[in-house]
N, C-alpha and C. Protein backbone atom coordinates (compact mmCIF):
# COMPACT_ATOMS: atom_id res chain seq x y z
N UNK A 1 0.85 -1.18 0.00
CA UNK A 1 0.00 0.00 0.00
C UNK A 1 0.90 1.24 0.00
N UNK A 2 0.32 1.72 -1.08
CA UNK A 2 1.36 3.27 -0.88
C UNK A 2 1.19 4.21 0.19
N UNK A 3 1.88 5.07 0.37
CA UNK A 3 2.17 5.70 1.70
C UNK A 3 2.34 7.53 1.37
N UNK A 4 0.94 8.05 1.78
CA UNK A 4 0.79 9.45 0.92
C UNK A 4 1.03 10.17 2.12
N UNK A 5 2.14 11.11 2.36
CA UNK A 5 2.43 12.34 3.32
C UNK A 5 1.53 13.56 3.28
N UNK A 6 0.11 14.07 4.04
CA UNK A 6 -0.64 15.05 3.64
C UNK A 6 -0.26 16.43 4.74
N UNK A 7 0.55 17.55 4.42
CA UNK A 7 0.56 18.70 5.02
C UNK A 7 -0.60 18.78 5.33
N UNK A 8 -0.97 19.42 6.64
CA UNK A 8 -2.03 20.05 7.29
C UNK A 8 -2.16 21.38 7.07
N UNK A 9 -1.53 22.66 7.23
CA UNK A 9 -1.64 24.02 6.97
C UNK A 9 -1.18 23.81 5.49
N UNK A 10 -2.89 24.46 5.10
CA UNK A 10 -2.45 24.93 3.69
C UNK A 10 -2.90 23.96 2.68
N UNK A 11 -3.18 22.84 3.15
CA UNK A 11 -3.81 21.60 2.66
C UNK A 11 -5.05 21.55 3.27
N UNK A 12 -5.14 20.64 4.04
CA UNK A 12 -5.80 20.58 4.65
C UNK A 12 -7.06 21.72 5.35
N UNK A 13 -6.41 22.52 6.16
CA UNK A 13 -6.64 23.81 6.77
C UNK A 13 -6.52 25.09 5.83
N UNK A 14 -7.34 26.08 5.93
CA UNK A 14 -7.67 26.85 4.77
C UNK A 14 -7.06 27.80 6.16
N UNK A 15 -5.60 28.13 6.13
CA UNK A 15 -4.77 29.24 6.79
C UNK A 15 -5.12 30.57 6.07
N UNK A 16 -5.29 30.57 4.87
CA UNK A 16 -5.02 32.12 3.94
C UNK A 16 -6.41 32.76 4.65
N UNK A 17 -8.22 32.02 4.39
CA UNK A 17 -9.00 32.46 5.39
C UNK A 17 -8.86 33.02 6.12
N UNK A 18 -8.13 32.58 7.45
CA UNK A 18 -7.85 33.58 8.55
C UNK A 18 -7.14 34.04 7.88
N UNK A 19 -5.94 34.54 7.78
CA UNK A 19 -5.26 35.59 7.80
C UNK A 19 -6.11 36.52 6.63
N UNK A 20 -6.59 36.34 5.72
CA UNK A 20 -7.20 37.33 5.56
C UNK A 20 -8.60 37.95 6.13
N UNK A 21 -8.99 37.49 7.32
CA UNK A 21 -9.88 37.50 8.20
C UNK A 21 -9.22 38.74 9.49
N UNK A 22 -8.05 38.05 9.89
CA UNK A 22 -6.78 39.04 10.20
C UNK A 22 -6.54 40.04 10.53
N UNK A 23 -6.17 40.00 8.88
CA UNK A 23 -5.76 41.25 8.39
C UNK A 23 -6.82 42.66 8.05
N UNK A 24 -8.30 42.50 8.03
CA UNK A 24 -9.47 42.80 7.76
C UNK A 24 -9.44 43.58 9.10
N UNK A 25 -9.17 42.60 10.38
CA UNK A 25 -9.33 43.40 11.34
C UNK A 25 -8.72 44.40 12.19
N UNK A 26 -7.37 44.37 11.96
CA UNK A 26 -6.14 44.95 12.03
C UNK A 26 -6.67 46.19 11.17
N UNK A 27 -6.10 46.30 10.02
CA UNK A 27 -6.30 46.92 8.96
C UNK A 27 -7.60 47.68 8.94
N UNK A 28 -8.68 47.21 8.70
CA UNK A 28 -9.95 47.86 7.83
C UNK A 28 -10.20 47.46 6.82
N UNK A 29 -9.09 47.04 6.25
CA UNK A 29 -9.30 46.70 4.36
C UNK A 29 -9.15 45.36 4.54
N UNK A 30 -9.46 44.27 3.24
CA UNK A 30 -9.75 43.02 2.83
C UNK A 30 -8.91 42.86 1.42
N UNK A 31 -7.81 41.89 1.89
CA UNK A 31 -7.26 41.73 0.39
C UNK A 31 -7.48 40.19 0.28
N UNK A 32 -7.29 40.25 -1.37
CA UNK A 32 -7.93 38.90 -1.94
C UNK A 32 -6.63 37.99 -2.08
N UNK A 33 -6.35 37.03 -2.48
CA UNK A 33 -5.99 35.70 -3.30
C UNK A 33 -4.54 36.34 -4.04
N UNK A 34 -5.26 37.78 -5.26
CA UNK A 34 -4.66 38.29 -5.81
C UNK A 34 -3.56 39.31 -5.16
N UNK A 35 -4.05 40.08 -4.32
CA UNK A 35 -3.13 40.87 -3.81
C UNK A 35 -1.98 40.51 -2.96
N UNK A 36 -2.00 38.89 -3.08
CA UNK A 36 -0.53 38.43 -2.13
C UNK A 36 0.07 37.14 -2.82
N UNK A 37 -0.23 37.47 -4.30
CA UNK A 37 -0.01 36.34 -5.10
C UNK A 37 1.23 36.27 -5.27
N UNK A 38 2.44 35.26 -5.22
CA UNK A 38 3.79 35.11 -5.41
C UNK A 38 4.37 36.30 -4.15
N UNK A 39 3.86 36.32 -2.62
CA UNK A 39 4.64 36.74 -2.02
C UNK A 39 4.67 35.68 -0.82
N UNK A 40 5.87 35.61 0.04
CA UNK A 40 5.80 34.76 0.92
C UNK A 40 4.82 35.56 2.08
N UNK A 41 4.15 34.08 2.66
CA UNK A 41 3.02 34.94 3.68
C UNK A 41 3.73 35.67 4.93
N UNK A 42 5.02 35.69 5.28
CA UNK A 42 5.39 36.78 6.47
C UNK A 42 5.62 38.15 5.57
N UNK A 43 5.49 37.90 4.39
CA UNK A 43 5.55 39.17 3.75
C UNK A 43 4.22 39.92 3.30
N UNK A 44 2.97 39.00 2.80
CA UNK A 44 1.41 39.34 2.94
C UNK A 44 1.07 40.00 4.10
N UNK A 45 1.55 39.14 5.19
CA UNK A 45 0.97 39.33 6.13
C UNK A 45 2.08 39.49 7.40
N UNK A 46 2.58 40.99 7.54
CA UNK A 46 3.27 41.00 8.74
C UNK A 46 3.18 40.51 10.30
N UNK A 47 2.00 40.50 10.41
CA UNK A 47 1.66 40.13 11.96
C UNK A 47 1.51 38.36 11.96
N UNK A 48 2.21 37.41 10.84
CA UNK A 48 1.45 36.82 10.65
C UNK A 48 2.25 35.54 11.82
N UNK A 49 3.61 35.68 12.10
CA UNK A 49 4.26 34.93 13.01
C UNK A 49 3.49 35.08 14.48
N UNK A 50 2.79 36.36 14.37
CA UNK A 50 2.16 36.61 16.34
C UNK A 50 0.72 35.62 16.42
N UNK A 51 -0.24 35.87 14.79
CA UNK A 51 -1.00 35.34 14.39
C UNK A 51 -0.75 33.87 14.90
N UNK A 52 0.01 33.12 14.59
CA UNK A 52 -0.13 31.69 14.40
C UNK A 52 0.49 31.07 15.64
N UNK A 53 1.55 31.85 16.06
CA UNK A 53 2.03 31.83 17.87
C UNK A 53 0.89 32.37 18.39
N UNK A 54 -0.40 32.64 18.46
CA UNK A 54 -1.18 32.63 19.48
C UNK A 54 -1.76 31.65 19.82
N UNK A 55 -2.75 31.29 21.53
CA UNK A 55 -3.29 30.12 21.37
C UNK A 55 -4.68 30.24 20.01
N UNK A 56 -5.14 28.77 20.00
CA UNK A 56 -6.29 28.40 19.66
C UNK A 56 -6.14 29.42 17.92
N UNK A 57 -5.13 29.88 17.78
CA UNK A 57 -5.41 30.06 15.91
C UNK A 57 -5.58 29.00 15.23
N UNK A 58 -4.92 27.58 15.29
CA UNK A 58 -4.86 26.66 14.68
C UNK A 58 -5.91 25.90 15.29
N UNK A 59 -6.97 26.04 16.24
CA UNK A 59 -8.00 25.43 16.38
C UNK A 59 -9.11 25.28 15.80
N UNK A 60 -9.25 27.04 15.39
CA UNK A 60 -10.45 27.09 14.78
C UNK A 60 -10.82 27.43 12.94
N UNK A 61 -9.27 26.60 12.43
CA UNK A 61 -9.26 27.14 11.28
C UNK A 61 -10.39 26.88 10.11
N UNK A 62 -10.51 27.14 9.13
CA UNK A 62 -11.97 26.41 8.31
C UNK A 62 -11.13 25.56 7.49
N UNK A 63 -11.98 24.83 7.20
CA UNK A 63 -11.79 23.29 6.14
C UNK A 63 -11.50 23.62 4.86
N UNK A 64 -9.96 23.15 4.09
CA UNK A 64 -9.98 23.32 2.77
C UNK A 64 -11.38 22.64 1.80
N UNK A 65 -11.82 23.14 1.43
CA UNK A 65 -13.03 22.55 0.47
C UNK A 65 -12.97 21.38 -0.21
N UNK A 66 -13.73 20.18 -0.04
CA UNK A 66 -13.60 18.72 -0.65
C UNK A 66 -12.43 18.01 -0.03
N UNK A 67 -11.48 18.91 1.05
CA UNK A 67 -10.55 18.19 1.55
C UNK A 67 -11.04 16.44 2.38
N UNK A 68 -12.22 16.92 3.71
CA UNK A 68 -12.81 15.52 4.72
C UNK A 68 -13.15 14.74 3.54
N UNK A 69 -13.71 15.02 2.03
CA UNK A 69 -14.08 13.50 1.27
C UNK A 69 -13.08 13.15 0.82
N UNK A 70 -12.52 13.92 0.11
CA UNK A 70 -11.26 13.59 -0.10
C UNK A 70 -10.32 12.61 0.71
N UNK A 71 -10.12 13.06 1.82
CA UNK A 71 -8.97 12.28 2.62
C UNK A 71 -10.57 10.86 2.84
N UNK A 72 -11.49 10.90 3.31
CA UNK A 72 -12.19 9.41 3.32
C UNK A 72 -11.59 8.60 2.34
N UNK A 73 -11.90 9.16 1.34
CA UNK A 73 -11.98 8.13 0.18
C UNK A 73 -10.10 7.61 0.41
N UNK A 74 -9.42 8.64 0.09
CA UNK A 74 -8.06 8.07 -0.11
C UNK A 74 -7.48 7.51 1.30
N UNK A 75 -7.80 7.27 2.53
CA UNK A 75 -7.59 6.95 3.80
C UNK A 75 -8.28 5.17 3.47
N UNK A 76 -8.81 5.21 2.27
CA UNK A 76 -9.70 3.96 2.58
C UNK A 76 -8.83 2.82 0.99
N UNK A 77 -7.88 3.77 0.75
CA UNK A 77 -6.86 2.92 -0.12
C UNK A 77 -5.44 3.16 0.12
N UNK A 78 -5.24 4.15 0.95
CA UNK A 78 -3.46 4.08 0.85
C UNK A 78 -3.34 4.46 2.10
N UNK A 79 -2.12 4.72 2.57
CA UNK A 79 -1.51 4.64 3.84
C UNK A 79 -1.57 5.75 3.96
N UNK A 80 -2.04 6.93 4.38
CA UNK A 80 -2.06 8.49 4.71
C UNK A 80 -1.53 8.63 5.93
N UNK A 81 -0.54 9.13 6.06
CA UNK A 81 -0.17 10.52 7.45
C UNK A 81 -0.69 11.77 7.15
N UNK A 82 -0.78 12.68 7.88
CA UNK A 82 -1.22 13.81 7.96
C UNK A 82 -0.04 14.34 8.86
N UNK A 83 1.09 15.36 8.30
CA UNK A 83 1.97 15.96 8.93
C UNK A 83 1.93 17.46 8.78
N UNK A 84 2.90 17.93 10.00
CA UNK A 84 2.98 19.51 9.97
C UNK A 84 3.89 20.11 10.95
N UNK A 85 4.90 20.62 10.47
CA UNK A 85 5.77 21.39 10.86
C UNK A 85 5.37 22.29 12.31
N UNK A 86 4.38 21.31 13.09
CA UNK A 86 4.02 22.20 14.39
C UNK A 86 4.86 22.56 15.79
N UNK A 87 5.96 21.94 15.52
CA UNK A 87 6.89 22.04 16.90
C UNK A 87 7.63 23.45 16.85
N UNK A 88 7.56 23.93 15.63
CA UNK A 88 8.43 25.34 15.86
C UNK A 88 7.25 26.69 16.59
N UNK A 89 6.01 25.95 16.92
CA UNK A 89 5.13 26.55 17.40
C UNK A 89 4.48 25.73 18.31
N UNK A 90 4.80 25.33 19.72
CA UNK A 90 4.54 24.20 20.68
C UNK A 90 3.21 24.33 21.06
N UNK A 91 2.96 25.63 21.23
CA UNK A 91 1.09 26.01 21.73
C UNK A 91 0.60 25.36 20.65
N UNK A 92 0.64 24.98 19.21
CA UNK A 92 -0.24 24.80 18.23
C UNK A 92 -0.52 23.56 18.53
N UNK A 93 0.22 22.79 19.50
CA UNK A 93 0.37 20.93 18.87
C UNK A 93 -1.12 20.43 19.38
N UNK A 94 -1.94 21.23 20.27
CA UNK A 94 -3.16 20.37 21.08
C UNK A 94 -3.94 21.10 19.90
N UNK A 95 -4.17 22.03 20.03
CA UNK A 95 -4.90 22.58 18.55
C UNK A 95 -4.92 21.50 17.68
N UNK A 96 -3.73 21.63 16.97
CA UNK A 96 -3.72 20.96 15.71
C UNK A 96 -4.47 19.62 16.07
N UNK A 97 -4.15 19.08 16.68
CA UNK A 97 -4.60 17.77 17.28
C UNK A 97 -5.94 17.69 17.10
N UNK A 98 -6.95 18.28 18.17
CA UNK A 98 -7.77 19.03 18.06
C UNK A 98 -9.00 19.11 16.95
N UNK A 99 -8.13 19.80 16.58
CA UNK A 99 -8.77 20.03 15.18
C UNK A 99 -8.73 18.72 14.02
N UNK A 100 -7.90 17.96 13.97
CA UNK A 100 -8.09 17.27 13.14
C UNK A 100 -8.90 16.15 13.58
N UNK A 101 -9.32 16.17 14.98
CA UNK A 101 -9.72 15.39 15.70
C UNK A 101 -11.53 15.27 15.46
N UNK A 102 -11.77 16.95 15.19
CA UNK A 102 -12.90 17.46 14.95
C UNK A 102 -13.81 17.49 13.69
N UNK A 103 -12.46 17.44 12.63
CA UNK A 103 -12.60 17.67 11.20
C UNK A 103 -12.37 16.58 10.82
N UNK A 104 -11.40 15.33 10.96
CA UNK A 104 -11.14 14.31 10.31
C UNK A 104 -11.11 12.97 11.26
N UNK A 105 -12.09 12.44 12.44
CA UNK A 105 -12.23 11.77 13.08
C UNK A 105 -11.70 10.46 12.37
N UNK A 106 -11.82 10.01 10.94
CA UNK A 106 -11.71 9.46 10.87
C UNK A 106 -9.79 8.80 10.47
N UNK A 107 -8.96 10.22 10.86
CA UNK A 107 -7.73 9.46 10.68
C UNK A 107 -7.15 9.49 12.12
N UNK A 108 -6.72 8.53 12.45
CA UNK A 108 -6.14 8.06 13.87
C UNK A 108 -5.08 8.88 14.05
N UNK A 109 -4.87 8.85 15.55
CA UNK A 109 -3.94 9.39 16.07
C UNK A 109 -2.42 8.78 15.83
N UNK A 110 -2.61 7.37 15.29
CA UNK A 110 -1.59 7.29 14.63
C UNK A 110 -1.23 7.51 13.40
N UNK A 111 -1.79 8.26 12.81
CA UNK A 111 -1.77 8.69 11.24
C UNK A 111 -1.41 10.47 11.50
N UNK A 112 -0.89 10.94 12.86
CA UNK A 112 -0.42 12.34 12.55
C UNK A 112 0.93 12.24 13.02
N UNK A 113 1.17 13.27 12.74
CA UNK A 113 3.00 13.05 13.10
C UNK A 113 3.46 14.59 12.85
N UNK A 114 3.73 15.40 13.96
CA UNK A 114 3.94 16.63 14.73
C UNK A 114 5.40 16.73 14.28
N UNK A 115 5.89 17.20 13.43
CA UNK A 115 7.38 17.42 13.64
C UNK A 115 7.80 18.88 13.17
N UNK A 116 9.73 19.24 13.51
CA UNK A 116 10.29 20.00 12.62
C UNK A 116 10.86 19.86 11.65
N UNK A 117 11.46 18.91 11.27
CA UNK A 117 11.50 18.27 9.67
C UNK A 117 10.81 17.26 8.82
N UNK A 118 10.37 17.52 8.03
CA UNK A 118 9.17 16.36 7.14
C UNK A 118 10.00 15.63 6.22
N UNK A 119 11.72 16.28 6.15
CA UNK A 119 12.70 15.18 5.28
C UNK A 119 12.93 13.79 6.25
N UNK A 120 12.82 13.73 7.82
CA UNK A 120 12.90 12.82 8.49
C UNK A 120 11.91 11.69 8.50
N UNK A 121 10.53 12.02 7.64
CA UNK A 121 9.57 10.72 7.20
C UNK A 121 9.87 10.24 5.87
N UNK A 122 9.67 9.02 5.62
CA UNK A 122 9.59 8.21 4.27
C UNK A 122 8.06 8.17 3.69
N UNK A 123 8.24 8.14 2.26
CA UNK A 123 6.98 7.53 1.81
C UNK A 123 7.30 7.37 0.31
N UNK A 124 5.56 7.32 -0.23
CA UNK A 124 5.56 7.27 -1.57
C UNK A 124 5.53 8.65 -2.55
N UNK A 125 4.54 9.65 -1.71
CA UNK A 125 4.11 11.21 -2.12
C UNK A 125 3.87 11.62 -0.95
N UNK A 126 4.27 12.98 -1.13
CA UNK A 126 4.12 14.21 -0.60
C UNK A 126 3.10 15.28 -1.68
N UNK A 127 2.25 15.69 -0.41
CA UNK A 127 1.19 16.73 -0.65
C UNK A 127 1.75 17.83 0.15
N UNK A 128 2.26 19.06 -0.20
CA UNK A 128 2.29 20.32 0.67
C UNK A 128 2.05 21.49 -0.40
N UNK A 129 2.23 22.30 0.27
CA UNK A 129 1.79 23.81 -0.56
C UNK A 129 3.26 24.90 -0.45
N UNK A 130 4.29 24.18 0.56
CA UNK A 130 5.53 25.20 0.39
C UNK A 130 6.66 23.69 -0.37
N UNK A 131 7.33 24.60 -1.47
CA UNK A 131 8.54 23.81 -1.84
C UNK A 131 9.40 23.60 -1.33
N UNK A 132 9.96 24.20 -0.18
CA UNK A 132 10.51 23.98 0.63
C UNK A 132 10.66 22.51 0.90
N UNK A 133 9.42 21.98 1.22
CA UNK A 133 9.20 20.93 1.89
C UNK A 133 9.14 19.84 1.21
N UNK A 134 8.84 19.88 -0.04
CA UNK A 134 8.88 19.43 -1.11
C UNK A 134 10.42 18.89 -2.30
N UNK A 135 10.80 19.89 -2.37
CA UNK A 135 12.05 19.95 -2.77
C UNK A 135 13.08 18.95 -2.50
N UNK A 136 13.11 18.36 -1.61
CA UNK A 136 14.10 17.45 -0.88
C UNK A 136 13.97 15.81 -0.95
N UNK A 137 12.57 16.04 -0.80
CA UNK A 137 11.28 14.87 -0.92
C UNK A 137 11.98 13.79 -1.87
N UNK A 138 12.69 12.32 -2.11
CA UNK A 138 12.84 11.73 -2.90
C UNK A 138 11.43 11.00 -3.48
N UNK A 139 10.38 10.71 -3.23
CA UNK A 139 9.12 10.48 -3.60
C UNK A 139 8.44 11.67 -4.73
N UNK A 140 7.62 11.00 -5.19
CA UNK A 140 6.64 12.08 -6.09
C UNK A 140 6.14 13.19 -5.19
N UNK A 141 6.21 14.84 -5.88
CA UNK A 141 5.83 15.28 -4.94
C UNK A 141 4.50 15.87 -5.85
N UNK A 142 3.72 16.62 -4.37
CA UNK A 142 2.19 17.42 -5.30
C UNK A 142 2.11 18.38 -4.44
N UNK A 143 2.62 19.44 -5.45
CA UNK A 143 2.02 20.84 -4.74
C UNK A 143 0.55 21.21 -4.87
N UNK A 144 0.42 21.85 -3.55
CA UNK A 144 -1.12 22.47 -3.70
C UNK A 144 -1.20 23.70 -3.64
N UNK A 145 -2.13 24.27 -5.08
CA UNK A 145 -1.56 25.68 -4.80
C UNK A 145 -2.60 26.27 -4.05
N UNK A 146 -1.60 27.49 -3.20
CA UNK A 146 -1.65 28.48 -2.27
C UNK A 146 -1.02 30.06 -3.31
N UNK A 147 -1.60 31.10 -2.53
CA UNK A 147 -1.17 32.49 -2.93
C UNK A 147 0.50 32.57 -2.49
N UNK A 148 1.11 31.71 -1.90
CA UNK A 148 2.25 31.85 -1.54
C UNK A 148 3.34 31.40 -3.17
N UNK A 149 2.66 30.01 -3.58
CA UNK A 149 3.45 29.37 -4.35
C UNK A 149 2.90 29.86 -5.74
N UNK A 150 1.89 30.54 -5.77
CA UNK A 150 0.90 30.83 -7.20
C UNK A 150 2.35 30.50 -9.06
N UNK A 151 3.31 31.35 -7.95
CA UNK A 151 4.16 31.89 -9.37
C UNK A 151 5.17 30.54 -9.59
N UNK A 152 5.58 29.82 -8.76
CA UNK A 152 6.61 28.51 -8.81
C UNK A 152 6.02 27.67 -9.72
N UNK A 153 6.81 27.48 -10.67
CA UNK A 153 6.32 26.83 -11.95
C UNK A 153 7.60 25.40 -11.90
N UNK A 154 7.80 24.68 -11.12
CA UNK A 154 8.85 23.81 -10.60
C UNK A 154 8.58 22.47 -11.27
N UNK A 155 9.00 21.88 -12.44
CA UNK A 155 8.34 21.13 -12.74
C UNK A 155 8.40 19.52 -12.25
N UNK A 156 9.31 20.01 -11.29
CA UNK A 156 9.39 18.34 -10.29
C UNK A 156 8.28 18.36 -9.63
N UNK A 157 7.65 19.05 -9.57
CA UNK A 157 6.24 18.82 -8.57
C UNK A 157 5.13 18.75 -9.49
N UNK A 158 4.21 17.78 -9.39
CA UNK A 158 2.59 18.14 -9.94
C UNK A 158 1.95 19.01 -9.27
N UNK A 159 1.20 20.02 -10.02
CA UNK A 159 0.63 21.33 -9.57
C UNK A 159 -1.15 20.71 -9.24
N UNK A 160 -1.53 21.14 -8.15
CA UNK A 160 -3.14 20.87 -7.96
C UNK A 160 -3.78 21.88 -7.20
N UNK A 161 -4.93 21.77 -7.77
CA UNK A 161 -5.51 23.28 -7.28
C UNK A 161 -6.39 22.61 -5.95
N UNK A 162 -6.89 21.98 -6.07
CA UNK A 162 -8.05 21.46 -5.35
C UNK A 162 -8.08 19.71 -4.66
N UNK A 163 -9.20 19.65 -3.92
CA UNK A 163 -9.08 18.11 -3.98
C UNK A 163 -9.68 16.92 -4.31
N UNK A 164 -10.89 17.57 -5.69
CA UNK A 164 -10.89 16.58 -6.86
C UNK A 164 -10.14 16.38 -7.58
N UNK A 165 -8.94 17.79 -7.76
CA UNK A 165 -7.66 17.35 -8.44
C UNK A 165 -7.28 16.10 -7.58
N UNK A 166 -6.88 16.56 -6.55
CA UNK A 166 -5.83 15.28 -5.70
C UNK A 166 -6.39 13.68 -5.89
N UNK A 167 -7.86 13.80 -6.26
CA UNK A 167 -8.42 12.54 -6.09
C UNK A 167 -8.46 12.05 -7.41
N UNK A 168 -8.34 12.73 -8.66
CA UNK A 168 -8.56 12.49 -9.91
C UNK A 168 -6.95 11.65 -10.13
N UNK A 169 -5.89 12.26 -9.34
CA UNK A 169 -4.83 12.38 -9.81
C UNK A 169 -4.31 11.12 -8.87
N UNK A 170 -4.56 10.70 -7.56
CA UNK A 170 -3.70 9.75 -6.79
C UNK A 170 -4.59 8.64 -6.89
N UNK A 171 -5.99 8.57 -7.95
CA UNK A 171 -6.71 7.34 -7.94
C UNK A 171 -6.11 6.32 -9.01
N UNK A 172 -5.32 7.46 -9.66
CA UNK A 172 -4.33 6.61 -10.79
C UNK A 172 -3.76 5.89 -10.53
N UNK A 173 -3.35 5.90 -9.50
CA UNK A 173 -2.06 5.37 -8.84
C UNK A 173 -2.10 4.17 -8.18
N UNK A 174 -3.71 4.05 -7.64
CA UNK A 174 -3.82 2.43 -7.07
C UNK A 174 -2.96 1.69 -7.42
């Protein structure tokens, strides 16, 4: 059974929402998708390190769209983790928990895995939305795009917008 690595922020969790929720309130003004397209988000969004170091941000984030069927269906043919770079932010780890606990009951607590490096897991694919994380990855990787990565045209990665893409695309693969 193959063994699919799924980022949580940014995948999973619709982060850009809040922060442009945020930033709305800070500010006054509301910027879109477009107005932070190809910039990194501490650069969209300055406050955005205090943002995500607070408690309970990562608790109450909203659901990437078609993500919970999505992960059913593919949880019910391949080996899924659900990972995320949460230790460089220790308040987030019960959150995150939490939350996926709330949103995706159906993947076990042994199917998450809390770390600061995601080159320290093995698999078959990687799903994330920063190249970073990706990049290193000896497995197939699949970016998901975010306003962060809009402009990275990298062609070691498959590009997916959504997660009928993801499902159109990793059902191949059975």
């Amino acid at each position: 059974m193959k063994r699919i690595l799924v980022d949580m922020d940014g995948v999973l969790a619709d982060v850009y929402s809040r922060f442009f929720d945020l930033h709305e309130q800070a500010t006054g003004s509301r910027l879109s998708p477009s107005d932070v397209a190809g910039m990194p988000e501490s650069e969209a969004f300055p406050e955005q390190v205090s943002w995500v170091s607070a408690p309970g941000f990562f608790r109450h984030l909203p659901v990437m769209p078609g993500s919970i069927e999505g992960m059913k269906k593919l949880n019910s043919v391949f080996d899924i983790v659900v990972i995320s770079l949460a230790t460089e932010f220790p308040q987030s780890l019960t959150d995150k928990q939490l939350w996926m606990h709330d949103h995706f009951p159906f993947i076990s607590w042994k199917q998450l895995v809390f770390c600061g490096n995601k080159n320290l897991l093995h698999a078959d694919i990687m799903i994330d939305d920063h190249p970073k994380n990706l990049d290193h990855f000896p497995g197939e990787t699949i970016i998901f795009t975010q306003p962060h990565n809009i402009n990275i045209h990298d062609t070691r990665h498959i590009r997916i917008s959504s997660w009928l893409e993801a499902e159109k695309l990793l059902f191949k693969k059975v």
